[in-house]
Protein backbone atom coordinates (compact mmCIF):
# COMPACT_ATOMS: atom_id res chain seq x y z
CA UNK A 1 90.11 141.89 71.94
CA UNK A 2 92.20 138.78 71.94
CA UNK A 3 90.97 135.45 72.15
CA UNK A 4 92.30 135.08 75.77
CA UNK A 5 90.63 138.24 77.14
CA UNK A 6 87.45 136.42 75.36
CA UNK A 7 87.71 133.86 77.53
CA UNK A 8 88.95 135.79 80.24
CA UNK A 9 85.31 138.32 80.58
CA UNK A 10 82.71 136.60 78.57
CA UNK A 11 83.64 132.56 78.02
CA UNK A 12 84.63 131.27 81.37
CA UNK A 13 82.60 133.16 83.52
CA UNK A 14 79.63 133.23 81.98
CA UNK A 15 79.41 130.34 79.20
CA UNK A 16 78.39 126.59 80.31
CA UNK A 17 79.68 125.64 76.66
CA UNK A 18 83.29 127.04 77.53
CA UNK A 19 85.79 123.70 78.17
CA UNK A 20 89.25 125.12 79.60
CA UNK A 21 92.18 124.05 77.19
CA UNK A 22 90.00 123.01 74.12
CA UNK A 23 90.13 125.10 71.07
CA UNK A 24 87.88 126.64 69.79
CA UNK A 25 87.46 128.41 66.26
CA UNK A 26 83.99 130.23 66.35
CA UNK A 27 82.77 132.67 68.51
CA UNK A 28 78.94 133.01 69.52
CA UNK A 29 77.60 135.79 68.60
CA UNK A 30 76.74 137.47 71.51
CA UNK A 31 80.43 137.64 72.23
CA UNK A 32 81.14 138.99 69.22
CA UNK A 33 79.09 141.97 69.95
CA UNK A 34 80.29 141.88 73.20
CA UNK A 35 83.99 142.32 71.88
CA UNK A 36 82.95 144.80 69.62
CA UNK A 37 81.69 147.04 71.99
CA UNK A 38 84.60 146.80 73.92
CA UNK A 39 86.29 148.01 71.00
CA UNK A 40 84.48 150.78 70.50
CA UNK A 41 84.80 151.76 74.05
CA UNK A 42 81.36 151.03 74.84
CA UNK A 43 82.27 148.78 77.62
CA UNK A 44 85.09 149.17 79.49
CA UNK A 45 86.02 145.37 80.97
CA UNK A 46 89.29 146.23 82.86
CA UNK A 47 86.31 147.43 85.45
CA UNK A 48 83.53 145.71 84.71
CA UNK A 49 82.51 143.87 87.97
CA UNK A 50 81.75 140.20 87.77
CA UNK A 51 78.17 139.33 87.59
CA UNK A 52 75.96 136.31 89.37
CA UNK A 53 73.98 134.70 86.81
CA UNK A 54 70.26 135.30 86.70
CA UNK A 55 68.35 133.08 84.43
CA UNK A 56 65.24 135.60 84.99
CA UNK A 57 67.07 138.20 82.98
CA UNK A 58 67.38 136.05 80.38
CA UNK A 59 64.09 135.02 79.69
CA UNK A 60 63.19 139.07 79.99
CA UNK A 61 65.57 139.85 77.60
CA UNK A 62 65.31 137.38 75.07
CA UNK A 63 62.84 138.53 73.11
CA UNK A 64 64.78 141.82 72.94
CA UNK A 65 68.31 140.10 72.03
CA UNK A 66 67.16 137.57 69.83
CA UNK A 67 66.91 139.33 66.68
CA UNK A 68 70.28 141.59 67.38
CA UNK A 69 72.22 138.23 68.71
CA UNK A 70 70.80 135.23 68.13
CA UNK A 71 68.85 135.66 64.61
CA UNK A 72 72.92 135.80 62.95
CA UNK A 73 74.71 133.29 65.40
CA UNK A 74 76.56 130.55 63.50
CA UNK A 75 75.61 128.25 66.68
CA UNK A 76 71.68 128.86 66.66
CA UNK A 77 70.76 126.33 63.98
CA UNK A 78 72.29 122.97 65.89
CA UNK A 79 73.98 124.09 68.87
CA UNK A 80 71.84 126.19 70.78
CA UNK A 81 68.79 125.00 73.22
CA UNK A 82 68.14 128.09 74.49
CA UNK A 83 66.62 129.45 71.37
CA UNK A 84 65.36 125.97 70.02
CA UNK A 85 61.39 125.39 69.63
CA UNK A 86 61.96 121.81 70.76
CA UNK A 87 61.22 120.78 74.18
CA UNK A 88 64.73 120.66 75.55
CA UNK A 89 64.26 124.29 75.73
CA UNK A 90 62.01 123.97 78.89
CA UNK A 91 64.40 121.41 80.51
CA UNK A 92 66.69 123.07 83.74
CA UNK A 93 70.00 123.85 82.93
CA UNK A 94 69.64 125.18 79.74
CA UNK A 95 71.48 128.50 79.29
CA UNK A 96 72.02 130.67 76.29
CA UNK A 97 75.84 131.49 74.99
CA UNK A 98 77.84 133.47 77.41
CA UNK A 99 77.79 136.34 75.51
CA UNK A 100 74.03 136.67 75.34
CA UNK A 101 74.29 136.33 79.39
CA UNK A 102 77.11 138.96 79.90
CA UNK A 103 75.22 141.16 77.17
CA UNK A 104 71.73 140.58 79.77
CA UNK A 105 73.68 141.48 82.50
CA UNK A 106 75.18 144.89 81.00
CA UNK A 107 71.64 145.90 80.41
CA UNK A 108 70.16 145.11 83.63
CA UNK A 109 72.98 147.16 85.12
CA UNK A 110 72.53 150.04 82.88
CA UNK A 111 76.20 149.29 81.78
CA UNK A 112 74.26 149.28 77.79
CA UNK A 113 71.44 150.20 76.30
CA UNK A 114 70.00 149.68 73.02
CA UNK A 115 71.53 152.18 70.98
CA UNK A 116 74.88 151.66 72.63
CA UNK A 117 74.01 147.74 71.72
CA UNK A 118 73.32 148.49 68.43
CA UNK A 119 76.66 150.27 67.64
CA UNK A 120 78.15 146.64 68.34
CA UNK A 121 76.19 145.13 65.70
């Protein structure tokens, strides 16, 4: 996937990190999985319908997630709240990566499961 279409499905919709017209090098690594299951056809995103956040979904799925996504993702160790132990982590607003939302989302919707999430690994 290119770096626009990145932007395009997972980083602007769904990413409170994502800052139009800055450049950025790294990927999270929920979008990573994200844009490898699109290239292995497991998600199709020309029709993938946009989603409405749910932070509920998030907290239900992180325990899941966290070990596939966030356990390898070169942000977790001094950019990322959402999986922090300190007590930011409990303060509104805090979101995880866009990825790990969109990735939420797909399994909520029974767009993914877990093998189909683990071929993206």
């Amino acid at each position: 996937m290119a770096k626009k279409d990145f932007k395009d499905y997972v980083c602007r919709h769904y990413c409170i990190f994502f800052k139009e017209g800055q450049k950025e090098e790294m990927a999270c690594r929920g979008a990573e999985v994200v844009e490898k299951l699109v290239l292995l056809g497991q998600i199709d995103m020309n029709g993938l319908p946009h989603f409405d956040k749910n932070c509920l979904l998030w907290q239900k799925y992180a325990k899941i997630l966290a070990g596939y996504i966030c356990a390898t993702c070169p942000f977790r160790a001094e950019d990322c709240d959402f999986m922090s132990e300190e007590p930011a982590r409990s303060e509104a607003g805090i979101e995880p990566c866009g990825g790990f939302i969109l990735l939420t989302l797909l399994m909520e919707n029974g767009l993914i499961d877990m093998p189909g999430l683990e071929k993206g690994l």
